[in-house]
Protein backbone atom coordinates (compact mmCIF):
# COMPACT_ATOMS: atom_id res chain seq x y z
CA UNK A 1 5.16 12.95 33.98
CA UNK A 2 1.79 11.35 33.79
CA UNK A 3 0.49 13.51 30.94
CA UNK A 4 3.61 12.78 28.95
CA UNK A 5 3.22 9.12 29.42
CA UNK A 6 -0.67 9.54 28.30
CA UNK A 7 0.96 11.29 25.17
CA UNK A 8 3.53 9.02 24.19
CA UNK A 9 0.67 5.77 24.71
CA UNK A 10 -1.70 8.10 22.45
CA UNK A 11 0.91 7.83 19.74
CA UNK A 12 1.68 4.46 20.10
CA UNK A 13 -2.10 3.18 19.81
CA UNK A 14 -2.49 5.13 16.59
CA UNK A 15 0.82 3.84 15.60
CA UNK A 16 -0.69 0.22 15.94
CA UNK A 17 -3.68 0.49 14.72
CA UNK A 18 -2.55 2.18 11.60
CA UNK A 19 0.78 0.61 10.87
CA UNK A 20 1.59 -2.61 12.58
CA UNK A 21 -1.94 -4.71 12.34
CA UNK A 22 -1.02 -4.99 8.94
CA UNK A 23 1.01 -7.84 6.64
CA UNK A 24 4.46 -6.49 6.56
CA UNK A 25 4.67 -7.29 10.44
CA UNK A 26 4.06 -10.74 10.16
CA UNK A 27 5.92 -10.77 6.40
CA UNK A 28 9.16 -9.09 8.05
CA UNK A 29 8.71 -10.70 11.95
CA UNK A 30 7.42 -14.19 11.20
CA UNK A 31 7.72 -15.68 7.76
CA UNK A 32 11.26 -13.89 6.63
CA UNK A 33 13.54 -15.10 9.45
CA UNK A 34 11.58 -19.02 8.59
CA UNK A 35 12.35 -18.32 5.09
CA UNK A 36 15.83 -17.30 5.16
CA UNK A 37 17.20 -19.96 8.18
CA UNK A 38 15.53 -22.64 6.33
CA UNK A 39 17.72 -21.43 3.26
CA UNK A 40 20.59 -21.65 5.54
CA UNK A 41 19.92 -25.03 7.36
CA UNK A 42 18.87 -26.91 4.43
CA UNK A 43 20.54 -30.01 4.61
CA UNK A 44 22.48 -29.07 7.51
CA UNK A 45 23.15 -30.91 10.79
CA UNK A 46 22.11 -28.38 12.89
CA UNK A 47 20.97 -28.59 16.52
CA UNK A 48 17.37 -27.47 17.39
CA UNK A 49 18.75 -24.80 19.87
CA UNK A 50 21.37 -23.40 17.67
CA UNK A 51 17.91 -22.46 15.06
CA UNK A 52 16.14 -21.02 17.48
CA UNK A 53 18.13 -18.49 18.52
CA UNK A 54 19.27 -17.25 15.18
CA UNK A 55 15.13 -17.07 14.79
CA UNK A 56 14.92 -15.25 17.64
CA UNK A 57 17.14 -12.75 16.96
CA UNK A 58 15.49 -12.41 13.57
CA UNK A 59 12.49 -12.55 14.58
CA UNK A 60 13.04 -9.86 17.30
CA UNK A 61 15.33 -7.48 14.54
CA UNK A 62 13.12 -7.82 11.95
CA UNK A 63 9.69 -7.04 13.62
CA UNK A 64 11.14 -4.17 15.15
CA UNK A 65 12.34 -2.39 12.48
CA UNK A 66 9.87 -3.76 10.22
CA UNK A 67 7.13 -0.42 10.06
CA UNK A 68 9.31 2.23 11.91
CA UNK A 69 11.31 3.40 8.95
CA UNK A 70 8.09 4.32 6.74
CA UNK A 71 5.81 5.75 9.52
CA UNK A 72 6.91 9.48 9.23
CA UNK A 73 7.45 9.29 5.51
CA UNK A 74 3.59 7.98 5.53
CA UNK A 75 2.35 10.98 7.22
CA UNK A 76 4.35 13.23 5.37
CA UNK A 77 2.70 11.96 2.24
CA UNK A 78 -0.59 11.93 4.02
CA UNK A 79 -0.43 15.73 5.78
CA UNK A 80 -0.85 13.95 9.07
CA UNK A 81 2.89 14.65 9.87
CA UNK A 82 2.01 18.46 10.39
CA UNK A 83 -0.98 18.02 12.53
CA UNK A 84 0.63 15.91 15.03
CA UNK A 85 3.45 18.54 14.93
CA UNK A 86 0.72 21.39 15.90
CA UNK A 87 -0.28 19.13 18.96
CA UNK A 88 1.33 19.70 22.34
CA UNK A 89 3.97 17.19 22.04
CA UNK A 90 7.93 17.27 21.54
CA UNK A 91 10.06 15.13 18.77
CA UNK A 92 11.30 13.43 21.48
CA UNK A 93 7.32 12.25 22.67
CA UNK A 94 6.24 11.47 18.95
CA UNK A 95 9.54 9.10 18.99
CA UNK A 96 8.94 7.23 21.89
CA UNK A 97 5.30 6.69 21.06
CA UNK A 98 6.34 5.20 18.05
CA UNK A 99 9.18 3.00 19.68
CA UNK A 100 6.81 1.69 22.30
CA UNK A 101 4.52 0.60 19.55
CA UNK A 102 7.58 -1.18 17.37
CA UNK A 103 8.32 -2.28 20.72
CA UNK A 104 5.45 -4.06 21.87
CA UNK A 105 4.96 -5.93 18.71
CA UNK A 106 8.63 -7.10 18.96
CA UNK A 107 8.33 -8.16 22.44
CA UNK A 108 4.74 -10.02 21.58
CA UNK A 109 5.83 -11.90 18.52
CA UNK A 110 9.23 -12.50 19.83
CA UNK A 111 7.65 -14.34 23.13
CA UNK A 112 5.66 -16.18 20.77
CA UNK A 113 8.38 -17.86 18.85
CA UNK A 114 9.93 -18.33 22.34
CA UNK A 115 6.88 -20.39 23.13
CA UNK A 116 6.90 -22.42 19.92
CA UNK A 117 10.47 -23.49 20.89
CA UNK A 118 9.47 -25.18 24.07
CA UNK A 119 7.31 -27.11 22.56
CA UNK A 120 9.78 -28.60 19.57
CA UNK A 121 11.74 -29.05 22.88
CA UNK A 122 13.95 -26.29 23.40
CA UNK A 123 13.68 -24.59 26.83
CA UNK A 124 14.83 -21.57 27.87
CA UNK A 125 17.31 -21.82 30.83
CA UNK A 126 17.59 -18.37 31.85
CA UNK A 127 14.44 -16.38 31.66
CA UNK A 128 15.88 -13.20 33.15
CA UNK A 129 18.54 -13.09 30.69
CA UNK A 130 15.72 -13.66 28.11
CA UNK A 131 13.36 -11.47 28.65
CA UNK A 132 15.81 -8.67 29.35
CA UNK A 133 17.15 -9.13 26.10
CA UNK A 134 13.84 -9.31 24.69
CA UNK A 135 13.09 -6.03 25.91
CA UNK A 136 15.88 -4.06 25.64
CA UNK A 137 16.67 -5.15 22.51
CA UNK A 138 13.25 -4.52 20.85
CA UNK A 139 13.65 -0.98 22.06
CA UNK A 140 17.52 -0.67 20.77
CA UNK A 141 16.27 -1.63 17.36
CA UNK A 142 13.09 0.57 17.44
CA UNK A 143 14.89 3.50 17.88
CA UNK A 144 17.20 2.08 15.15
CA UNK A 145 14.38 1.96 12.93
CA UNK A 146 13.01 5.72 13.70
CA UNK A 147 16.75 6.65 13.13
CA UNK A 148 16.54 5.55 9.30
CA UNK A 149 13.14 7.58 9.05
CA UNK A 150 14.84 10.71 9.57
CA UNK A 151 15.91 12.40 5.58
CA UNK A 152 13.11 14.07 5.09
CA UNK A 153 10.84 12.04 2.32
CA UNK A 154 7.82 11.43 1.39
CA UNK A 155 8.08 8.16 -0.61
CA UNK A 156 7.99 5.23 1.81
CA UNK A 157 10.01 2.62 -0.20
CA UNK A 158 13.30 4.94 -0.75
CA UNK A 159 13.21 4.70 3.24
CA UNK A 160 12.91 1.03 2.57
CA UNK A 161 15.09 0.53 0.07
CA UNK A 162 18.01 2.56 2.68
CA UNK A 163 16.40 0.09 5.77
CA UNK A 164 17.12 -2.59 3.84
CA UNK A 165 20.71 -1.53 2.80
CA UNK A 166 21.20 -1.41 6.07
CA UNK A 167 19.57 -4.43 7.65
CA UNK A 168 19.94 -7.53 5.62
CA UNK A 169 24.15 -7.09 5.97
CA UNK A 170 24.11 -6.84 9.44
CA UNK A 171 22.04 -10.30 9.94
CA UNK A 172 24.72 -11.83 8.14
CA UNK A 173 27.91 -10.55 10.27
CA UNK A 174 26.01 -10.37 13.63
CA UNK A 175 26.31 -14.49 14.63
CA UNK A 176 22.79 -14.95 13.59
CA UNK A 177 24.45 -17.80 11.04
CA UNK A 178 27.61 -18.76 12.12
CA UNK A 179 28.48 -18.05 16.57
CA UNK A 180 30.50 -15.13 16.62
CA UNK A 181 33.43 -17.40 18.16
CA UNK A 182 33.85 -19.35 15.02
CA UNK A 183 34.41 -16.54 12.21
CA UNK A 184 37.85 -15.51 11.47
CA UNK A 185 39.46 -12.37 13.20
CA UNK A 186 38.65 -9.42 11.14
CA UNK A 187 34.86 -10.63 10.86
CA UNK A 188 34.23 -10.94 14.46
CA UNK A 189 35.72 -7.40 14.95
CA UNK A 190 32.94 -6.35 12.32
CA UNK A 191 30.75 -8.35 14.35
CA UNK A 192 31.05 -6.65 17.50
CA UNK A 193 30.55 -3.43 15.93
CA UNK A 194 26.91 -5.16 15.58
CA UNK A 195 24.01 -4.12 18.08
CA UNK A 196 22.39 -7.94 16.37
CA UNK A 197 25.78 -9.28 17.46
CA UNK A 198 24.67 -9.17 21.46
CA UNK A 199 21.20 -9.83 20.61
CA UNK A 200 22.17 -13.07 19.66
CA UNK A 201 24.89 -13.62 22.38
CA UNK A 202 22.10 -13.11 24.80
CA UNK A 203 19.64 -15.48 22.96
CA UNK A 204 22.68 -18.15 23.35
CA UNK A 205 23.35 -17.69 26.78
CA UNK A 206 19.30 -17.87 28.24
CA UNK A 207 19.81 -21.33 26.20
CA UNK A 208 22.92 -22.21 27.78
CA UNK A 209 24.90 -22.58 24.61
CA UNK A 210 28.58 -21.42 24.38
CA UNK A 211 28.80 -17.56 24.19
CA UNK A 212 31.94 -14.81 23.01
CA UNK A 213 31.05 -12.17 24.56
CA UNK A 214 29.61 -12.05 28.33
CA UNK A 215 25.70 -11.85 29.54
CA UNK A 216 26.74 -8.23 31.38
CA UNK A 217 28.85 -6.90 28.56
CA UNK A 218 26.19 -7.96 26.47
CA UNK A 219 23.49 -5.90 28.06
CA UNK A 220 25.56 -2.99 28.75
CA UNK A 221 26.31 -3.02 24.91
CA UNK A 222 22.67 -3.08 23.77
CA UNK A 223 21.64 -0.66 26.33
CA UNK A 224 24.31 1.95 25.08
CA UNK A 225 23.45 1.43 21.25
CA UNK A 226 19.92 2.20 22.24
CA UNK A 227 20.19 5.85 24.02
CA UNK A 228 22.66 6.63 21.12
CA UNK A 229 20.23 5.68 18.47
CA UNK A 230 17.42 7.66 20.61
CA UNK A 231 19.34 11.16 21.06
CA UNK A 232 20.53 10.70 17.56
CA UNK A 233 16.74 9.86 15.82
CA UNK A 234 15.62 12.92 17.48
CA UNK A 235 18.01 15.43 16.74
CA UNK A 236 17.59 14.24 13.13
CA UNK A 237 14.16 14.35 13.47
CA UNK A 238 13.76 17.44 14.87
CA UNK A 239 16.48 19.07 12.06
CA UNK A 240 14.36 17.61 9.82
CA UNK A 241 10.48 18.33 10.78
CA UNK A 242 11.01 21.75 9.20
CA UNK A 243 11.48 20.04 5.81
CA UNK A 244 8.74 17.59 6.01
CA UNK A 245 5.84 20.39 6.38
């Protein structure tokens, strides 16, 4: 148990030190989900709290998924893929290692646009139903992340290009915009179909604003989205290691 957890910390240290201490973190976690509320709110009458959380749950998607995709295509390209494949660890160690290390930064840089909200006034209520979403959410889309690294390339931005496919739509149909409660019927069906969707219902409710969908049904719904995306990265993964050597 130990050794495993020594393994999967090994991986994640490399993982940060080679990946995410770099500018796409802060491009994709910090500056982006500014950048594309301010687009939104621009000239808008929108209150303080109501920003923050769709930041949040930018800010927590974004810097979670933000290096994940590209790390195994990387170390394809680089040969590095085959000599952590020689060392005595699983697919399903080399994944966590590099979820804890999307993780972490998520969690960090999350906490710290949690902070700059209190101070431009906005307080979160409920810290236990923050900082569980925090977590568990960082992790959901981590493993979300690794999940879109699986098709065996070695050219970083096609993974990209397919992340981003992926990613931009669902900020726009997941409440980050406009609360879940407001869009018409067939959109908030899409909606809920969303992992982003309870992200955001959680980041509403440890602000006390109005919420669709419940704190618990929230969490349950995050929670499930994240051991799916886990058994299904690996498998993937390990159906398509063979390929990548």
């Amino acid at each position: 148990m130990f050794e495993n957890v020594a393994k999967i910390w090994a991986i994640a240290k490399k993982d940060m030190k080679i990946y995410y201490l770099k500018g796409p973190v802060v491009i994709f976690g910090l500056l982006l989900p500014f950048f594309l509320y301010l687009a939104y709110a621009w000239n808008r009458n929108i209150e303080p709290a109501e920003a923050m959380v769709s930041i949040m749950a930018m800010t927590v998607f974004f810097t979670s998924t933000a290096v994940g995709p590209v790390i195994a295509p990387w170390e394809t390209r680089s040969r590095t893929f085959e000599r952590l494949l020689s060392s005595p660890v699983n697919m399903s160690i080399i994944l966590m290692g590099d979820a804890l290390a999307s993780t972490i930064f998520g969690i960090l840089i999350t906490v710290a646009i949690a902070v700059l909200s209190m101070v431009i006034g906005v307080h979160i209520v409920n810290i236990l139903v923050f900082a569980c979403n925090v977590v568990i959410s960082a992790v959901c889309f981590s493993f979300l992340s690794l999940l879109l690294s699986s098709p065996p390339a070695d050219t970083p931005a096609n993974i990209m290009m397919l992340s981003s496919l992926l990613k931009f739509p669902l900020i726009f149909v997941s409440g980050v915009f406009t609360p879940v409660g407001e869009m018409p019927y067939l959109l908030r069906i899409i909606a809920l179909l969303s992992p982003l969707t309870y992200t955001t219902e959680l980041f509403r409710a440890s602000v006390h604003l109005e919420t669709y969908v419940p704190a618990y049904i929230a969490i349950a719904a995050i929670t499930v989205y994240t051991l799916v995306f886990a058994m299904v990265a690996v498998k993937l993964h390990e159906r398509s290691a063979p390929k990548r050597l």
